[in-house]
Protein backbone atom coordinates (compact mmCIF):
# COMPACT_ATOMS: atom_id res chain seq x y z
CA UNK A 1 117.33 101.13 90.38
CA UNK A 2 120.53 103.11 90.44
CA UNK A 3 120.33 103.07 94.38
CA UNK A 4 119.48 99.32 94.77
CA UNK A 5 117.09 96.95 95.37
CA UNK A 6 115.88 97.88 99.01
CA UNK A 7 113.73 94.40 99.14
CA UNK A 8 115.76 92.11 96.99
CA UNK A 9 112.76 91.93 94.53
CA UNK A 10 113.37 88.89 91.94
CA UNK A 11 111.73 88.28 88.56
CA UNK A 12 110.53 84.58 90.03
CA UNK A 13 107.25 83.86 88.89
CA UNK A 14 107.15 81.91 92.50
CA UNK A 15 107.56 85.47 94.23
CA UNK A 16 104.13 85.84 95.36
CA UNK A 17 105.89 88.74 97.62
CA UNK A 18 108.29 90.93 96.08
CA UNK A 19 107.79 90.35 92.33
CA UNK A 20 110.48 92.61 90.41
CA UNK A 21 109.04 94.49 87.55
CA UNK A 22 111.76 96.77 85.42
CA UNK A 23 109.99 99.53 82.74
CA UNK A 24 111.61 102.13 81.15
CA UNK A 25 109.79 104.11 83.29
CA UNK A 26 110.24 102.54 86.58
CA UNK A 27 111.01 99.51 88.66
CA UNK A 28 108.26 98.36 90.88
CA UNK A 29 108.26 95.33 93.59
CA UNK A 30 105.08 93.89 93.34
CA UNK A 31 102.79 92.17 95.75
CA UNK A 32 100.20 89.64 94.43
CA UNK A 33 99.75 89.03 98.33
CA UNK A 34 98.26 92.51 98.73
CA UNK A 35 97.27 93.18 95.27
CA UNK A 36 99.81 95.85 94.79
CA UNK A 37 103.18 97.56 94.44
CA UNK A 38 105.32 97.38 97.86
CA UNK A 39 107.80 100.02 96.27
CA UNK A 40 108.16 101.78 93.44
CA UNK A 41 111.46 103.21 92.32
CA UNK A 42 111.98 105.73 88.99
CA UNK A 43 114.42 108.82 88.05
CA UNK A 44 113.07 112.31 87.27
CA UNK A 45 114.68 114.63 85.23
CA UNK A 46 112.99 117.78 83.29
CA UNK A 47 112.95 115.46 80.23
CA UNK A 48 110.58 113.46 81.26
CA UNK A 49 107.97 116.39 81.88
CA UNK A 50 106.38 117.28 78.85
CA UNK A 51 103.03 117.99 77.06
CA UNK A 52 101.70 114.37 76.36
CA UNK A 53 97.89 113.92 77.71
CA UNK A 54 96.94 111.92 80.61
CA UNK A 55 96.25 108.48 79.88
CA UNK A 56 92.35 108.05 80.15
CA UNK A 57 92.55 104.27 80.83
CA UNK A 58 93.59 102.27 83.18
CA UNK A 59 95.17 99.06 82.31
CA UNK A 60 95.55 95.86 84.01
CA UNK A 61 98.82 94.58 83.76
CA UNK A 62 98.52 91.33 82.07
CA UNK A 63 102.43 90.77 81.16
CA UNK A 64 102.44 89.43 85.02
CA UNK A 65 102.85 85.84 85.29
CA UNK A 66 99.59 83.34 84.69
CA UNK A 67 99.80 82.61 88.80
CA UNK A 68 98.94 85.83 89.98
CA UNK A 69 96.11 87.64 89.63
CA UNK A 70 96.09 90.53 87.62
CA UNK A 71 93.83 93.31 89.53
CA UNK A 72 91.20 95.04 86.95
CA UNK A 73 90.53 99.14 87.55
CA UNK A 74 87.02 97.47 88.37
CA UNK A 75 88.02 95.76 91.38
CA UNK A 76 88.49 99.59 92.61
CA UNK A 77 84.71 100.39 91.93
CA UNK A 78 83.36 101.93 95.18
CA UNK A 79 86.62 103.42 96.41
CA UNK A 80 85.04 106.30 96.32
CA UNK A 81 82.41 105.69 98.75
CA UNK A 82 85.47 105.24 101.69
CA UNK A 83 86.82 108.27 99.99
CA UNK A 84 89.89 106.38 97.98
CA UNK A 85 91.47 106.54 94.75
CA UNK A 86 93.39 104.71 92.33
CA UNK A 87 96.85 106.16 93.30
CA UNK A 88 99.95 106.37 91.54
CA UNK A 89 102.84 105.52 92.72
CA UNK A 90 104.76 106.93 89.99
CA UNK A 91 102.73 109.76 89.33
CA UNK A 92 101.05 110.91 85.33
CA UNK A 93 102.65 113.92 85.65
CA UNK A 94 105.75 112.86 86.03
CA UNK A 95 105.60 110.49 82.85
CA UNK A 96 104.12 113.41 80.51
CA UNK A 97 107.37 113.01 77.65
CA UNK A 98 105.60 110.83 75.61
CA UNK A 99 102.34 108.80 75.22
CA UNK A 100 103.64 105.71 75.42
CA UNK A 101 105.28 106.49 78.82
CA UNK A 102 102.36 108.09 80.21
CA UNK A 103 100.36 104.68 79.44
CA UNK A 104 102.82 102.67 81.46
CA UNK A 105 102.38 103.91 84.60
CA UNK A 106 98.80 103.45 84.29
CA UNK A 107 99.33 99.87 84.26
CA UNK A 108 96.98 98.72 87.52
CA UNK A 109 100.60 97.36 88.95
CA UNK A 110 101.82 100.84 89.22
CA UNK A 111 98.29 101.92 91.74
CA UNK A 112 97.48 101.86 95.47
CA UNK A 113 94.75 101.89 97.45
CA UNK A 114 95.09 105.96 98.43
CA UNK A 115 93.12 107.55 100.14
CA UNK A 116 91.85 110.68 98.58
CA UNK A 117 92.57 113.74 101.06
CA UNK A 118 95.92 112.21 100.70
CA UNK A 119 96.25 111.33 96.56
CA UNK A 120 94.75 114.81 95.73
CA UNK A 121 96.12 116.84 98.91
CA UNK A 122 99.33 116.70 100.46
CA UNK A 123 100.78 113.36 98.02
CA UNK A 124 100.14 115.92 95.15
CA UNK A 125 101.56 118.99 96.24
CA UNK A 126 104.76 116.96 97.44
CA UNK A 127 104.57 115.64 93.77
CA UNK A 128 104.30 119.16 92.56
CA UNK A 129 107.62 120.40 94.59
CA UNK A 130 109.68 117.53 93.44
CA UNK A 131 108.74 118.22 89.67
CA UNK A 132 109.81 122.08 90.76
CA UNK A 133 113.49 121.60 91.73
CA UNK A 134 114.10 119.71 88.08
CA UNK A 135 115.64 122.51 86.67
CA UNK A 136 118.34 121.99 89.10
CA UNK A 137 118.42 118.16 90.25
CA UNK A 138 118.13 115.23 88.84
CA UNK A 139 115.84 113.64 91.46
CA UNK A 140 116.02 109.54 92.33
CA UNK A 141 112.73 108.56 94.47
CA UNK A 142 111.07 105.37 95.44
CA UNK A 143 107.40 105.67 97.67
CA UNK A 144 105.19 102.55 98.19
CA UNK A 145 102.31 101.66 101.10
CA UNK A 146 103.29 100.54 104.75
CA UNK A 147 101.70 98.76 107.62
CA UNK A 148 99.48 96.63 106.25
CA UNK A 149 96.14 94.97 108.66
CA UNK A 150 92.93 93.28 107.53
CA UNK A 151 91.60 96.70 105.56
CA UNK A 152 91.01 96.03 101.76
CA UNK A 153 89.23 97.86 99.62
CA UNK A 154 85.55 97.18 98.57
CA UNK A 155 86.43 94.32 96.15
CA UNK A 156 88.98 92.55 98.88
CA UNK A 157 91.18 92.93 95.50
CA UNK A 158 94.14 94.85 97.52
CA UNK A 159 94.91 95.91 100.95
CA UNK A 160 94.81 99.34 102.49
CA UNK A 161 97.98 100.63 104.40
CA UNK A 162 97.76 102.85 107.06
CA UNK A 163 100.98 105.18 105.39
CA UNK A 164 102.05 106.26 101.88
CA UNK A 165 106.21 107.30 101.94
CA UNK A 166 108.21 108.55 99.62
CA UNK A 167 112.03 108.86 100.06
CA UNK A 168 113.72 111.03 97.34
CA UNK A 169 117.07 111.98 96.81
CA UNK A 170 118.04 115.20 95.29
CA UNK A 171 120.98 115.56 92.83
CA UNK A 172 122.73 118.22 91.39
CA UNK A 173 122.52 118.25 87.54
CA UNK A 174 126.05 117.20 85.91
CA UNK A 175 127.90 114.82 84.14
CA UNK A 176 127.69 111.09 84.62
CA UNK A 177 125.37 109.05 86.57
CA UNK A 178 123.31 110.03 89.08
CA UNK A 179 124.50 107.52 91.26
CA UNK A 180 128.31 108.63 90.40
CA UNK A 181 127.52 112.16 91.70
CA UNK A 182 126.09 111.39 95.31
CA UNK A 183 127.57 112.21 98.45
CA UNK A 184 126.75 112.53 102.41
CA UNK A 185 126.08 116.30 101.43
CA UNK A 186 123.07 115.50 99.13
CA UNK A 187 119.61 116.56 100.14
CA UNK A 188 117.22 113.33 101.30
CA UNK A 189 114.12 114.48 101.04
CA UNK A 190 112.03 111.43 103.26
CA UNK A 191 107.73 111.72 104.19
CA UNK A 192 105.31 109.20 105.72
CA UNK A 193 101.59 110.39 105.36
CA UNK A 194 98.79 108.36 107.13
CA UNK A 195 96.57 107.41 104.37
CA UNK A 196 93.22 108.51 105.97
CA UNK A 197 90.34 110.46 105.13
CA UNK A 198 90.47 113.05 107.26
CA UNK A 199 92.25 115.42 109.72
CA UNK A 200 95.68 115.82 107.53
CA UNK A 201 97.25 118.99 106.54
CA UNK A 202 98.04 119.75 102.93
CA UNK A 203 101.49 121.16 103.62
CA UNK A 204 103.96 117.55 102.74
CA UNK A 205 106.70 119.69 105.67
CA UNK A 206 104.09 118.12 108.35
CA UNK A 207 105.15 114.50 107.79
CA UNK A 208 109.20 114.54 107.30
CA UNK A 209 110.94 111.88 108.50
CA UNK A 210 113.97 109.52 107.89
CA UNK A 211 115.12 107.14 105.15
CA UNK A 212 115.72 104.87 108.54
CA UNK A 213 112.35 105.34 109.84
CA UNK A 214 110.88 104.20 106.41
CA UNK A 215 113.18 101.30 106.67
CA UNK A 216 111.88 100.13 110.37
CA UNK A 217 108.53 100.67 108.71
CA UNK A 218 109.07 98.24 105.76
CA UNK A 219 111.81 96.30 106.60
CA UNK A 220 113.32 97.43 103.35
CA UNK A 221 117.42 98.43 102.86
CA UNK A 222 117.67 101.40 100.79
CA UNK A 223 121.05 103.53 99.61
CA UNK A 224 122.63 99.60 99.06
CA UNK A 225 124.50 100.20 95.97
CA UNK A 226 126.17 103.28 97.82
CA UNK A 227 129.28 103.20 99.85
CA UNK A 228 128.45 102.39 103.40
CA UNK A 229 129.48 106.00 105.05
CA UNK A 230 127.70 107.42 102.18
CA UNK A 231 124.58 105.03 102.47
CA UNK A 232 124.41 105.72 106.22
CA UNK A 233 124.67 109.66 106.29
CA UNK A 234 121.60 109.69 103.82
CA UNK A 235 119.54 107.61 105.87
CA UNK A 236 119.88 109.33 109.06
CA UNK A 237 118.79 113.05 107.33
CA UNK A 238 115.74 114.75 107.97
CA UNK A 239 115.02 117.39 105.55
CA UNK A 240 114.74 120.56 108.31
CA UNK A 241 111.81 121.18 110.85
CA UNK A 242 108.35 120.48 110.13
CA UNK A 243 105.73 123.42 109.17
CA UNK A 244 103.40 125.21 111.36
CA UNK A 245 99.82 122.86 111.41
CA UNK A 246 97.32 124.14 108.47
CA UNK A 247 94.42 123.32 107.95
CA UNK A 248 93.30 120.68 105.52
């Protein structure tokens, strides 16, 4: 969490809410009220993309505390037949250095209800373009759900939000801490996506936004361990004009 802790997620086994879990792989805020991750927040660096398989299994997460319940990948069956997925928040591909990494974000606390036009279409090829500027940046990047209704899936095991975001923050490769080499210049790269079944283009230019809009949308603070000219200029940015419509 080298930026913060946007929702002041605590490791209180009485936080039905905003239940902080830290990984080597990630940090996640989860919520046993929806059955799922509110954020999740992980760096990327060209280390961590390697050649270790896809997990085959997912797993459900049973170091979370005895009062919550601990959603199974069965309480996804039928997903598919309302089009959804199992989806990542931090994504496979971006935990392929090792085995044991790879299995960790498999963990059922690391998945949202996604639907799949938007897991395997424009969520993936946004996933895809962050993994190709690592050879440059070091990337920091926290996505979770947003507005959140009645709409579960099949099993009433978690809710459906009507967006996926993702806010990442691009920085240049050098010495020190990510968070030590951050300015107002840096490159804030912020999407919302609807998370519905049909009528959305596969190019992730379509659905730019701002770090600020994402916070009205969540309520959450991000940039907070930043200075506050710093914090302020990276949550006003939008990362250039959208693309021309395409079709799905």
């Amino acid at each position: 969490m080298q930026l913060g802790n946007p929702s002041n997620a605590s490791a209180n086994t009485n936080n039905h809410a905003h239940y902080l879990i830290q990984r080597p792989v990630e940090a996640i805020d989860y919520s046993d009220n929806l059955g799922e991750p509110v954020w999740a927040g992980w760096d990327l660096t060209a280390g961590d993309v390697g050649s270790a398989s896809r997990s085959s299994t997912y797993y459900t997460d049973t170091n979370l505390p005895p009062n919550f319940y601990r959603v199974t990948t069965t309480d996804y069956n039928g997903v598919g037949n309302i089009d959804f997925n199992r989806g990542h928040l931090c994504p496979s591909e971006d935990r392929t250095d090792n085995t044991t990494d790879n299995k960790l974000v498999f963990f059922m606390t690391n998945i949202m209800p996604q639907s799949g036009p938007n897991n395997q279409g424009v969520w993936n090829n946004f996933e895809a373009y962050c993994r190709s500027m690592l050879t440059t940046n070091e990337l920091l990047i926290i996505c979770g759900p947003s507005g959140f209704g009645t709409n579960t899936i099949p099993s009433g095991k978690a809710y459906i939000a009507s967006n996926t975001w993702k806010v990442v923050v691009c920085v240049p490769l050098g010495g020190g801490t990510a968070l030590s080499r951050i300015t107002a210049a840096n490159r804030v790269i912020a999407i919302s996506i609807p998370n519905v079944t049909n009528g959305l283009s596969s190019a992730w230019q379509t659905y730019l936004t701002s770090p600020q809009k994402i916070e009205q949308d969540t309520g959450f603070t991000r940039f907070t361990a930043l200075p506050a000219n710093v914090a302020a200029a990276l949550r006003a940015k939008v990362d250039g004009p959208p693309a021309p419509p395409t079709l799905s």
